[in-house]
PDB file of N, CA and C in Angstrom:
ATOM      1  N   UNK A   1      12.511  19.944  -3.870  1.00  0.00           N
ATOM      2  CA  UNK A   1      11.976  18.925  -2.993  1.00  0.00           C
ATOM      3  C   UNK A   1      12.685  17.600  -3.179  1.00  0.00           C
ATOM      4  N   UNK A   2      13.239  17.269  -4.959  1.00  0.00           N
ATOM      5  CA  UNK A   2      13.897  15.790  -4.995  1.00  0.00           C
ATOM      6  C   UNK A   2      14.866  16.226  -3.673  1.00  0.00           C
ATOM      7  N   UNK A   3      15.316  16.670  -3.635  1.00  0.00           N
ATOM      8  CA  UNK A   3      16.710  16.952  -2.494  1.00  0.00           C
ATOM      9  C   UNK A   3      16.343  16.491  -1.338  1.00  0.00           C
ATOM     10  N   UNK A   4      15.433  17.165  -0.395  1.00  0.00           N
ATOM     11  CA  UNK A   4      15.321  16.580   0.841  1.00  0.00           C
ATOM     12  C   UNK A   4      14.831  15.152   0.550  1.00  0.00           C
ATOM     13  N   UNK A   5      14.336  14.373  -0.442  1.00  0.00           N
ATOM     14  CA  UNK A   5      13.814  13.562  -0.472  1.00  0.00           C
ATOM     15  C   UNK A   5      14.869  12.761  -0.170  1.00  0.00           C
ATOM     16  N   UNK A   6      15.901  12.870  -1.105  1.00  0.00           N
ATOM     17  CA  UNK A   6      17.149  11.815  -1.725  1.00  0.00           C
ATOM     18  C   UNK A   6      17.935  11.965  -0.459  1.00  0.00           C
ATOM     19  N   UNK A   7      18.040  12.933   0.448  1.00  0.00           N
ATOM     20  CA  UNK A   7      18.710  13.427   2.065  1.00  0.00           C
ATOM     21  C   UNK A   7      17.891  12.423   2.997  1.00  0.00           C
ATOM     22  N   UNK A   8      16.765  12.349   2.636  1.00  0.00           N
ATOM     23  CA  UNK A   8      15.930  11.811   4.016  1.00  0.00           C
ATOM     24  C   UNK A   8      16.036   9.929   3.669  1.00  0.00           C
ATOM     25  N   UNK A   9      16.778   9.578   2.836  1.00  0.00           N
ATOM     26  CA  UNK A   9      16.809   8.272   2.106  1.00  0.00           C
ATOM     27  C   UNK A   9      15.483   7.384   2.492  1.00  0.00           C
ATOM     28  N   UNK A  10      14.345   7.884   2.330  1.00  0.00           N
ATOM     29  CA  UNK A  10      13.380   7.257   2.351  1.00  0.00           C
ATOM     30  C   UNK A  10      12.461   6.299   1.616  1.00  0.00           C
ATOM     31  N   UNK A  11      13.220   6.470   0.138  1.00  0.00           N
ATOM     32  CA  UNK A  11      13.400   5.685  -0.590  1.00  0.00           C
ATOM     33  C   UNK A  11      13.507   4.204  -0.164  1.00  0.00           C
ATOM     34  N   UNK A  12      14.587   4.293   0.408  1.00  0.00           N
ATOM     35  CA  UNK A  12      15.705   3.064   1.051  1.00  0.00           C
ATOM     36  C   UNK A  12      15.233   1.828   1.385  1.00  0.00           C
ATOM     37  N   UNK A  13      14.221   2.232   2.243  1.00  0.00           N
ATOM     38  CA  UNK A  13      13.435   1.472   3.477  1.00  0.00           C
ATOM     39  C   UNK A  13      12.186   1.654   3.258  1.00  0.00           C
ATOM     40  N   UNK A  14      11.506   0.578   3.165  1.00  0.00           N
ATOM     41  CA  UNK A  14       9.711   1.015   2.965  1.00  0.00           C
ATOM     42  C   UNK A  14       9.034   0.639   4.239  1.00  0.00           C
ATOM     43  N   UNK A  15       8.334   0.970   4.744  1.00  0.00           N
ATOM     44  CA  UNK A  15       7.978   0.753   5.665  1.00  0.00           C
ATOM     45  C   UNK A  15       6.352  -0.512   5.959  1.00  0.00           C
ATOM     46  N   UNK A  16       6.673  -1.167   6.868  1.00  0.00           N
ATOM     47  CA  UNK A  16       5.928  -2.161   6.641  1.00  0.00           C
ATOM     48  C   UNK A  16       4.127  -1.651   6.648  1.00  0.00           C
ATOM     49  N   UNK A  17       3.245  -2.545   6.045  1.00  0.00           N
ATOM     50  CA  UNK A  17       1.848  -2.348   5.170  1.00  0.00           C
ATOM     51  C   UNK A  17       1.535  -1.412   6.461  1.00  0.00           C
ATOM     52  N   UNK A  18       1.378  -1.745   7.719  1.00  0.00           N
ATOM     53  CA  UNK A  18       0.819  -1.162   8.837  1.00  0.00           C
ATOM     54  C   UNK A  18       1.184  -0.228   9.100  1.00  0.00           C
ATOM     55  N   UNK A  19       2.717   0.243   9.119  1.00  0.00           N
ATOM     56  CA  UNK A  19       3.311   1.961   9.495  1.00  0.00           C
ATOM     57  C   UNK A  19       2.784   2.795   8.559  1.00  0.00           C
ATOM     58  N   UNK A  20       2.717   2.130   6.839  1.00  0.00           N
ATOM     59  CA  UNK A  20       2.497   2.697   5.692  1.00  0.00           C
ATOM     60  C   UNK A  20       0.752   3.391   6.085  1.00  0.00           C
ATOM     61  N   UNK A  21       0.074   2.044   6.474  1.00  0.00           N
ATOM     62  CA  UNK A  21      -1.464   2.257   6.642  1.00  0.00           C
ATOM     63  C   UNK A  21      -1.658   3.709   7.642  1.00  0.00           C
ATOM     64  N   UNK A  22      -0.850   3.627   8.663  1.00  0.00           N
ATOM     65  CA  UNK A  22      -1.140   4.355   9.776  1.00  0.00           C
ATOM     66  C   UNK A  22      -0.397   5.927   9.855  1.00  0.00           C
ATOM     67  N   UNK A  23       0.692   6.184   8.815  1.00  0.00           N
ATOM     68  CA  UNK A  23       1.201   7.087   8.182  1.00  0.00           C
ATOM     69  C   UNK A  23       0.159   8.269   6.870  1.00  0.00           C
ATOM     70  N   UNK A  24      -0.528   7.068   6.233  1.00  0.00           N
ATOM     71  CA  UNK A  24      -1.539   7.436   5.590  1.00  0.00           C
ATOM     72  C   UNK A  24      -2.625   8.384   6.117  1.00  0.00           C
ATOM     73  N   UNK A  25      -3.191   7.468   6.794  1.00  0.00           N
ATOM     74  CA  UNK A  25      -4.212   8.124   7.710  1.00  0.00           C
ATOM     75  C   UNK A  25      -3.638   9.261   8.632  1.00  0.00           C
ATOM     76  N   UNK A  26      -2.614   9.295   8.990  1.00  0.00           N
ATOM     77  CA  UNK A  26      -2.321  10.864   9.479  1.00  0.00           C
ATOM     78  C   UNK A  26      -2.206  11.724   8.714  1.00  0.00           C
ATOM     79  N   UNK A  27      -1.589  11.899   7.578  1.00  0.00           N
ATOM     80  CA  UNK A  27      -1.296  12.497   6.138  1.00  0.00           C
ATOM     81  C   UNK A  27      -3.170  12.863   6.141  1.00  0.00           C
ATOM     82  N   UNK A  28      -4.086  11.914   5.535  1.00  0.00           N
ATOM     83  CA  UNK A  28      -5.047  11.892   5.482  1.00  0.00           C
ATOM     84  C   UNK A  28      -5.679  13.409   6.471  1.00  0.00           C
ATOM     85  N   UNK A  29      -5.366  13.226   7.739  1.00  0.00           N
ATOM     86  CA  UNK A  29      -6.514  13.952   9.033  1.00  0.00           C
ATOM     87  C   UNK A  29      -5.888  15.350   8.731  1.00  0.00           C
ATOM     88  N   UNK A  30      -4.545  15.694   8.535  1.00  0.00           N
ATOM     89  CA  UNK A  30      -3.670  16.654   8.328  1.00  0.00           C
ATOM     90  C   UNK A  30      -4.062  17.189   7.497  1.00  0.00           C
ATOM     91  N   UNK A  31      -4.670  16.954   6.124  1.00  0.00           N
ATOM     92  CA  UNK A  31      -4.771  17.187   4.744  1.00  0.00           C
ATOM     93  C   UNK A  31      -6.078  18.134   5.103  1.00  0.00           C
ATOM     94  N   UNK A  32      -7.226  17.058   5.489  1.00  0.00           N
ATOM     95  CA  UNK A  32      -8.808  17.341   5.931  1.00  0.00           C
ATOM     96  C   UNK A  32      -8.589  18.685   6.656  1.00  0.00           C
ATOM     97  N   UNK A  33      -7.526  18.686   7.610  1.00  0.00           N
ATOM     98  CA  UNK A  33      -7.989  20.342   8.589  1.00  0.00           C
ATOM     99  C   UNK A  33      -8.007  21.382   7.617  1.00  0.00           C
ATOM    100  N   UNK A  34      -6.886  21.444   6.310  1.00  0.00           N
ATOM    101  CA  UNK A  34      -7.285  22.389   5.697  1.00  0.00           C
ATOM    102  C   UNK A  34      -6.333  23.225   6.388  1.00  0.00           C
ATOM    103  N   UNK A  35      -5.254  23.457   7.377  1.00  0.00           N
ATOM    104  CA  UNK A  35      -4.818  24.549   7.692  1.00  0.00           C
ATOM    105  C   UNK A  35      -3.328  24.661   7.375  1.00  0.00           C
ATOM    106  N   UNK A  36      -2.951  23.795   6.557  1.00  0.00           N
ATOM    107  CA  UNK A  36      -1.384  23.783   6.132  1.00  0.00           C
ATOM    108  C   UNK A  36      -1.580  25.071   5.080  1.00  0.00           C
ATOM    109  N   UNK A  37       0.171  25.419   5.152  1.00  0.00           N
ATOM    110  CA  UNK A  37       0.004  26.213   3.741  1.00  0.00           C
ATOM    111  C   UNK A  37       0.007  25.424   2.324  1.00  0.00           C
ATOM    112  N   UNK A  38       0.276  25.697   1.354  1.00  0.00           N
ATOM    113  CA  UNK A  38       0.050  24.822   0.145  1.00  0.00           C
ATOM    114  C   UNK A  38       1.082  23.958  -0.377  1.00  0.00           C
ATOM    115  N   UNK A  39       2.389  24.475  -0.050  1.00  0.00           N
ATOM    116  CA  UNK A  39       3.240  23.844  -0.382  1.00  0.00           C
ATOM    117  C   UNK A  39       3.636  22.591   0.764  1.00  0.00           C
ATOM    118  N   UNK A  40       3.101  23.041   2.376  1.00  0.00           N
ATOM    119  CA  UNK A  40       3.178  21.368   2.690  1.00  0.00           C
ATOM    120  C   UNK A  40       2.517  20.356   2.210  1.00  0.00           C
ATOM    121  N   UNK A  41       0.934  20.934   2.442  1.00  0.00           N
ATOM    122  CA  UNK A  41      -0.026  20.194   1.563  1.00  0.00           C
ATOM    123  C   UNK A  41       0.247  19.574   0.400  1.00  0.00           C
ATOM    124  N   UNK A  42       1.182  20.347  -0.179  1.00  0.00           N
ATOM    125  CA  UNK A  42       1.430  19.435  -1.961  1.00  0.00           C
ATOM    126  C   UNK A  42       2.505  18.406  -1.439  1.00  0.00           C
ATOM    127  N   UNK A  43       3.172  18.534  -0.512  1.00  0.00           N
ATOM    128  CA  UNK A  43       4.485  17.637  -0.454  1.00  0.00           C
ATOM    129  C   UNK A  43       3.516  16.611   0.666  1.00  0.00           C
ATOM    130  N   UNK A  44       2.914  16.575   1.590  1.00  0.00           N
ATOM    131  CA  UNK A  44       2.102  15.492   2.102  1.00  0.00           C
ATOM    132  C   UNK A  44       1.026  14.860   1.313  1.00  0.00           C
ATOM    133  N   UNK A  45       0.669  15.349  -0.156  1.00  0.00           N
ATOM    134  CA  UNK A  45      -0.301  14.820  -0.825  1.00  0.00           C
ATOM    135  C   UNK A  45       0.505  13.698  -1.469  1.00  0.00           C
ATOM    136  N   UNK A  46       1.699  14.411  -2.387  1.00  0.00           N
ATOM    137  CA  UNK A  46       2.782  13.476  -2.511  1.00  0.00           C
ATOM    138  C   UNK A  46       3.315  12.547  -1.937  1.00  0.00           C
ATOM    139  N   UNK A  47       3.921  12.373  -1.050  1.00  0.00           N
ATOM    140  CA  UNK A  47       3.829  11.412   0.183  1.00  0.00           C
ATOM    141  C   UNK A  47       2.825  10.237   0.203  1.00  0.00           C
ATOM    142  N   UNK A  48       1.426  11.112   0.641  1.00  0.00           N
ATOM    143  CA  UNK A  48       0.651   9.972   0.375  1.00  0.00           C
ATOM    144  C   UNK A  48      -0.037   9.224  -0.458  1.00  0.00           C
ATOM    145  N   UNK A  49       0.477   9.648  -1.755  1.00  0.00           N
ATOM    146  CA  UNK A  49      -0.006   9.376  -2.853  1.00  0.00           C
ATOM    147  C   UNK A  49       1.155   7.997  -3.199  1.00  0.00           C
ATOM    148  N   UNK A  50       2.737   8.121  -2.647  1.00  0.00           N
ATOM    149  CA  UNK A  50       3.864   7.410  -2.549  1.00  0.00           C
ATOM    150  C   UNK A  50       2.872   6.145  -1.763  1.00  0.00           C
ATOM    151  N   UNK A  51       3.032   6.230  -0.525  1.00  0.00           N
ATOM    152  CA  UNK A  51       2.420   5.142   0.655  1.00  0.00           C
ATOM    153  C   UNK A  51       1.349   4.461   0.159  1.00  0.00           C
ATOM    154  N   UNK A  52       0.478   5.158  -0.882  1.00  0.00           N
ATOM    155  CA  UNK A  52      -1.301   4.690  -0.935  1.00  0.00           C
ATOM    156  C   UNK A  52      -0.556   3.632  -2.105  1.00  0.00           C
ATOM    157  N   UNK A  53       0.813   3.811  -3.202  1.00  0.00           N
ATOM    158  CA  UNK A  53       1.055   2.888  -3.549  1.00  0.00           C
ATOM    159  C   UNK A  53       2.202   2.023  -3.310  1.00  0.00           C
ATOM    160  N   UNK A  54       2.638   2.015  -2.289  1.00  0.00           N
ATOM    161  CA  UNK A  54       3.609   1.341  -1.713  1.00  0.00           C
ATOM    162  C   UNK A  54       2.253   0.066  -1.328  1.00  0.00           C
ATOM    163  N   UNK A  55       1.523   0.455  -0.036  1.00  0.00           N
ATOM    164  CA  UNK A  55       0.971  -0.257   0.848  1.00  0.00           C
ATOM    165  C   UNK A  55      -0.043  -1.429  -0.810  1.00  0.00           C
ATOM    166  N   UNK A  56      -0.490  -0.433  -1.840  1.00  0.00           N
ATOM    167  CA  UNK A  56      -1.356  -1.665  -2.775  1.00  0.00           C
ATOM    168  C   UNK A  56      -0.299  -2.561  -3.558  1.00  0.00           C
ATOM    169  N   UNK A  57       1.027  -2.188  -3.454  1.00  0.00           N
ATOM    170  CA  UNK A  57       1.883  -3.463  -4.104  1.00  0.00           C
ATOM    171  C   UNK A  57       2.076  -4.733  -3.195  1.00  0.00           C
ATOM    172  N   UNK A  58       2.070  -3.706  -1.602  1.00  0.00           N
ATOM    173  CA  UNK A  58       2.224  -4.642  -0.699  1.00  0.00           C
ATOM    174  C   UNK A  58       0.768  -5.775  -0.846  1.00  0.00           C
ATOM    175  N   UNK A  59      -0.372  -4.805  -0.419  1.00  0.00           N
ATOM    176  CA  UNK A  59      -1.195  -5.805  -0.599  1.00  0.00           C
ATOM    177  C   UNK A  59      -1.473  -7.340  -2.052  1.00  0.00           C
ATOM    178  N   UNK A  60      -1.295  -6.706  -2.912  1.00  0.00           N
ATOM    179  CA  UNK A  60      -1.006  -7.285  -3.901  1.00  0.00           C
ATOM    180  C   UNK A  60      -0.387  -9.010  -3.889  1.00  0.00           C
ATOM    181  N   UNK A  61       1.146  -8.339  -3.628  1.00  0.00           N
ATOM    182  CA  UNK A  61       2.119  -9.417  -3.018  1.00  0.00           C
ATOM    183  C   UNK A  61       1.563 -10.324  -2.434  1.00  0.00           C
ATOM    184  N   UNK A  62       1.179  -9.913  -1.336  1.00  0.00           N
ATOM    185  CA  UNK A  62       0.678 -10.796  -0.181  1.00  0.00           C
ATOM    186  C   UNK A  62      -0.647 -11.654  -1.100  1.00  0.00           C
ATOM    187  N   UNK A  63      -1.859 -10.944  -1.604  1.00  0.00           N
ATOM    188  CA  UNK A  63      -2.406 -11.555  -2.239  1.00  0.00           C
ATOM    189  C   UNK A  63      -1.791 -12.737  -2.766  1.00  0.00           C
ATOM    190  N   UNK A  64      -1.035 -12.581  -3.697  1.00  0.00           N
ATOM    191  CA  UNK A  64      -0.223 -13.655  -4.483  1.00  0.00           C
ATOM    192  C   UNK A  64      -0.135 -14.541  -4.114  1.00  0.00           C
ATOM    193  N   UNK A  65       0.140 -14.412  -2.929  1.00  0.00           N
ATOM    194  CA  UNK A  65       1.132 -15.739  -1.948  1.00  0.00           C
ATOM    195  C   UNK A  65      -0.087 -16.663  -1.537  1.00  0.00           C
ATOM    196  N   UNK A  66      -1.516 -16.077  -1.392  1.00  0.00           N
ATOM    197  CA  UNK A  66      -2.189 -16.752  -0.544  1.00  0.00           C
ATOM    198  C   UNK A  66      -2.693 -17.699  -1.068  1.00  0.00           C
ATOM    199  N   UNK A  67      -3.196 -18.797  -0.448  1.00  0.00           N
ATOM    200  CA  UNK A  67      -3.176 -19.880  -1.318  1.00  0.00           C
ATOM    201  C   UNK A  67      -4.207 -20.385  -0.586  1.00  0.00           C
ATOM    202  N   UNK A  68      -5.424 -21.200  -1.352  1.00  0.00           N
ATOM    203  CA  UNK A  68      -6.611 -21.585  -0.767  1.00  0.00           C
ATOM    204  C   UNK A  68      -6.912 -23.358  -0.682  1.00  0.00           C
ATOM    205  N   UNK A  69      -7.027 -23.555   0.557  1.00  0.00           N
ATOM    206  CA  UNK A  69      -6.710 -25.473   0.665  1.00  0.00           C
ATOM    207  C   UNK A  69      -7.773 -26.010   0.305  1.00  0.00           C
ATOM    208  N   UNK A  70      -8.176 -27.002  -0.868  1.00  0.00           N
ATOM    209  CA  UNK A  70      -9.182 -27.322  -1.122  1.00  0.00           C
ATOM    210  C   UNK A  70      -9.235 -28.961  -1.000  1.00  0.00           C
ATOM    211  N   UNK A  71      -9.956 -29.610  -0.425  1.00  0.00           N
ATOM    212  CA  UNK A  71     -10.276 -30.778  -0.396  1.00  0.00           C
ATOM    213  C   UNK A  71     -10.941 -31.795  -1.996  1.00  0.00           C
ATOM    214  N   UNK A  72      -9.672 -32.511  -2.590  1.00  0.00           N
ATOM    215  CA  UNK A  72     -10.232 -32.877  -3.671  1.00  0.00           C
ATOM    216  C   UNK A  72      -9.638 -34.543  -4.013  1.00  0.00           C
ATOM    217  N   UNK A  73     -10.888 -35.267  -4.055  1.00  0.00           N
ATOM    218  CA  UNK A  73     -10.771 -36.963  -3.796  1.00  0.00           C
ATOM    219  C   UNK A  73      -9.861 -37.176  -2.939  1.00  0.00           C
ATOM    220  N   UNK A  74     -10.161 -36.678  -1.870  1.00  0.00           N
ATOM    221  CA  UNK A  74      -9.722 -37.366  -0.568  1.00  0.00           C
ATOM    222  C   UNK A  74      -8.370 -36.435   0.009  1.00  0.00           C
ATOM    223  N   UNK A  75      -7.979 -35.943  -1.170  1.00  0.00           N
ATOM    224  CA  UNK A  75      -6.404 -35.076  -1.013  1.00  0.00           C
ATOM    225  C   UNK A  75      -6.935 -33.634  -0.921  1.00  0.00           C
ATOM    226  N   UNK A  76      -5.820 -33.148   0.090  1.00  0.00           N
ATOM    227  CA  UNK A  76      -6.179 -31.470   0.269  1.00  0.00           C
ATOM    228  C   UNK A  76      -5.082 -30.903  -0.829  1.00  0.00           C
ATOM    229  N   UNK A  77      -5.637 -29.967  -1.427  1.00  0.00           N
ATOM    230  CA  UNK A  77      -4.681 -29.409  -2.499  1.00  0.00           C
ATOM    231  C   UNK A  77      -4.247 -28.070  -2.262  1.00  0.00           C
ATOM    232  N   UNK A  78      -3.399 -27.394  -2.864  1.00  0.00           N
ATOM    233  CA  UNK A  78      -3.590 -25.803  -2.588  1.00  0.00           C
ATOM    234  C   UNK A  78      -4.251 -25.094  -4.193  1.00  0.00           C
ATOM    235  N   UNK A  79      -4.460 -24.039  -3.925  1.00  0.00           N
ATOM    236  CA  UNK A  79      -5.069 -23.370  -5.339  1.00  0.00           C
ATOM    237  C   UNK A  79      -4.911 -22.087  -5.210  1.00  0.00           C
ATOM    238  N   UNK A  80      -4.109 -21.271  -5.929  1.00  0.00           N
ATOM    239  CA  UNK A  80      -4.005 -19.836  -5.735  1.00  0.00           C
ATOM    240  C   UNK A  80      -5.274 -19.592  -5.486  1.00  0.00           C
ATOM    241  N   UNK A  81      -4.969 -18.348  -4.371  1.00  0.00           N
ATOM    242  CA  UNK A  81      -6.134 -17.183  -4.417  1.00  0.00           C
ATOM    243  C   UNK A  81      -6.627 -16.627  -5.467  1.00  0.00           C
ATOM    244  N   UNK A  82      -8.081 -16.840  -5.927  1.00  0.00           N
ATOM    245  CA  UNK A  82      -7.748 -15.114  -7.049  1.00  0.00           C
ATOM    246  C   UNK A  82      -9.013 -14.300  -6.453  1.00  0.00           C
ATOM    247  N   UNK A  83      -8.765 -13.264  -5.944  1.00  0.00           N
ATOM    248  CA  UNK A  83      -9.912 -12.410  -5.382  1.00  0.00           C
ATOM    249  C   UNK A  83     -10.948 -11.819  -6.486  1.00  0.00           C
ATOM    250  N   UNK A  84     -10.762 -11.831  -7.665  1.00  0.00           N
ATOM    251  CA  UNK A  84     -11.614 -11.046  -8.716  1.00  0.00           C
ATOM    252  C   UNK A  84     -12.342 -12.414  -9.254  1.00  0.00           C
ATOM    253  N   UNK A  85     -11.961 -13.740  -8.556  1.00  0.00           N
ATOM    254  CA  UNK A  85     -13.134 -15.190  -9.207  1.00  0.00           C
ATOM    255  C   UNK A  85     -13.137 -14.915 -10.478  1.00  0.00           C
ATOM    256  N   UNK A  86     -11.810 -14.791 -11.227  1.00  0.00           N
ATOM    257  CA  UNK A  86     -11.437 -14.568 -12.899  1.00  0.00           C
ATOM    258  C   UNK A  86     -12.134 -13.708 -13.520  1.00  0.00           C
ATOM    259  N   UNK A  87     -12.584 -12.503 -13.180  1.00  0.00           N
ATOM    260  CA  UNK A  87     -12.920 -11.615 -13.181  1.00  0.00           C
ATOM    261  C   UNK A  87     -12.078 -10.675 -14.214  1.00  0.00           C
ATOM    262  N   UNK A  88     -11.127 -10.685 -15.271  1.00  0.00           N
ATOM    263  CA  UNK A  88     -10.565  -9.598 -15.465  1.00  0.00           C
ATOM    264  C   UNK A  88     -11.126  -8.096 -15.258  1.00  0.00           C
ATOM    265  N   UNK A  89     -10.942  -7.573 -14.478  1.00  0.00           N
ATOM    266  CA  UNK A  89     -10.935  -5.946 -14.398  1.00  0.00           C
ATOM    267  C   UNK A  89     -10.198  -4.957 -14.699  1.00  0.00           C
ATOM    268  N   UNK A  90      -8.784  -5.615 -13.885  1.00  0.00           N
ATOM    269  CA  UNK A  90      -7.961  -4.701 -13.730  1.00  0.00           C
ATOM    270  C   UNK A  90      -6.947  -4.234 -14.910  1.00  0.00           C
TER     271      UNK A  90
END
Protein backbone atom coordinates (compact mmCIF):
# COMPACT_ATOMS: atom_id res chain seq x y z
CA UNK A 1 0.00 0.00 0.00
CA UNK A 2 3.21 2.52 0.94
CA UNK A 3 3.51 2.31 -2.99
CA UNK A 4 0.36 3.56 -4.31
CA UNK A 5 0.55 5.96 -1.62
CA UNK A 6 4.12 7.46 -2.50
CA UNK A 7 2.58 7.13 -6.61
CA UNK A 8 -0.52 9.07 -5.73
CA UNK A 9 1.92 11.94 -4.06
CA UNK A 10 -0.64 12.78 -1.70
CA UNK A 11 1.52 13.42 0.76
CA UNK A 12 2.57 16.54 -1.25
CA UNK A 13 -0.45 18.64 -1.04
CA UNK A 14 -2.83 18.70 1.91
CA UNK A 15 -5.83 19.64 1.23
CA UNK A 16 -7.55 22.58 2.65
CA UNK A 17 -9.61 22.09 6.44
CA UNK A 18 -12.94 21.97 4.24
CA UNK A 19 -11.98 19.33 1.32
CA UNK A 20 -10.23 17.47 4.35
CA UNK A 21 -13.74 17.93 6.42
CA UNK A 22 -15.85 16.86 3.46
CA UNK A 23 -13.48 13.92 2.33
CA UNK A 24 -13.90 12.67 5.88
CA UNK A 25 -17.37 12.48 5.99
CA UNK A 26 -17.53 10.49 2.79
CA UNK A 27 -14.84 8.02 4.04
CA UNK A 28 -17.12 8.18 7.14
CA UNK A 29 -20.83 7.16 5.09
CA UNK A 30 -18.67 4.55 3.01
CA UNK A 31 -17.24 2.93 6.12
CA UNK A 32 -21.05 2.89 7.93
CA UNK A 33 -22.62 0.85 4.74
CA UNK A 34 -20.53 -1.91 5.79
CA UNK A 35 -20.31 -3.24 2.19
CA UNK A 36 -16.62 -2.76 1.21
CA UNK A 37 -14.41 -5.70 1.34
CA UNK A 38 -11.83 -5.42 4.20
CA UNK A 39 -8.96 -4.45 2.70
CA UNK A 40 -10.62 -1.19 1.22
CA UNK A 41 -12.10 -0.59 4.44
CA UNK A 42 -8.61 -0.81 6.14
CA UNK A 43 -7.04 1.53 3.52
CA UNK A 44 -10.15 4.18 3.85
CA UNK A 45 -9.94 3.82 7.68
CA UNK A 46 -6.34 4.80 7.16
CA UNK A 47 -6.99 7.62 5.10
CA UNK A 48 -9.27 8.86 7.44
CA UNK A 49 -7.57 8.45 10.30
CA UNK A 50 -4.59 10.64 8.02
CA UNK A 51 -7.40 13.66 7.31
CA UNK A 52 -9.07 13.40 11.01
CA UNK A 53 -5.34 14.50 11.75
CA UNK A 54 -4.39 16.66 9.16
CA UNK A 55 -7.78 18.78 9.52
CA UNK A 56 -6.95 18.93 13.97
CA UNK A 57 -3.40 20.45 13.22
CA UNK A 58 -5.17 22.59 10.90
CA UNK A 59 -7.61 23.52 13.40
CA UNK A 60 -5.11 23.98 15.97
CA UNK A 61 -3.02 26.46 13.82
CA UNK A 62 -5.73 28.52 13.14
CA UNK A 63 -6.58 28.46 16.83
CA UNK A 64 -3.17 29.94 17.49
CA UNK A 65 -3.49 32.75 15.35
CA UNK A 66 -6.72 33.93 16.82
CA UNK A 67 -6.48 36.63 18.82
CA UNK A 68 -9.14 38.22 21.15
CA UNK A 69 -9.55 42.34 21.21
CA UNK A 70 -9.96 43.44 24.58
CA UNK A 71 -10.72 46.88 25.68
CA UNK A 72 -8.24 47.93 28.49
CA UNK A 73 -7.94 51.76 29.98
CA UNK A 74 -9.19 53.15 27.12
CA UNK A 75 -6.78 51.03 24.65
CA UNK A 76 -7.99 47.98 22.67
CA UNK A 77 -5.39 45.29 23.09
CA UNK A 78 -5.07 41.89 21.51
CA UNK A 79 -4.76 38.68 23.80
CA UNK A 80 -4.24 35.25 22.47
CA UNK A 81 -7.09 32.98 22.27
CA UNK A 82 -6.90 30.14 24.66
CA UNK A 83 -10.01 27.92 24.23
CA UNK A 84 -9.32 25.54 27.36
CA UNK A 85 -9.51 29.26 29.77
CA UNK A 86 -5.94 27.69 31.08
CA UNK A 87 -7.31 24.70 31.51
CA UNK A 88 -4.38 22.25 31.03
CA UNK A 89 -5.91 19.05 29.59
CA UNK A 90 -4.31 18.23 26.83
Amino acid sequence: MAAKEAASGSDDQQPSFEEGLAELETIVEQLEHGELPLEKSLELFEKGVKLSDTCRKQLQEAESKVEILLKKEGRIEAEPFNLNDGDPQE
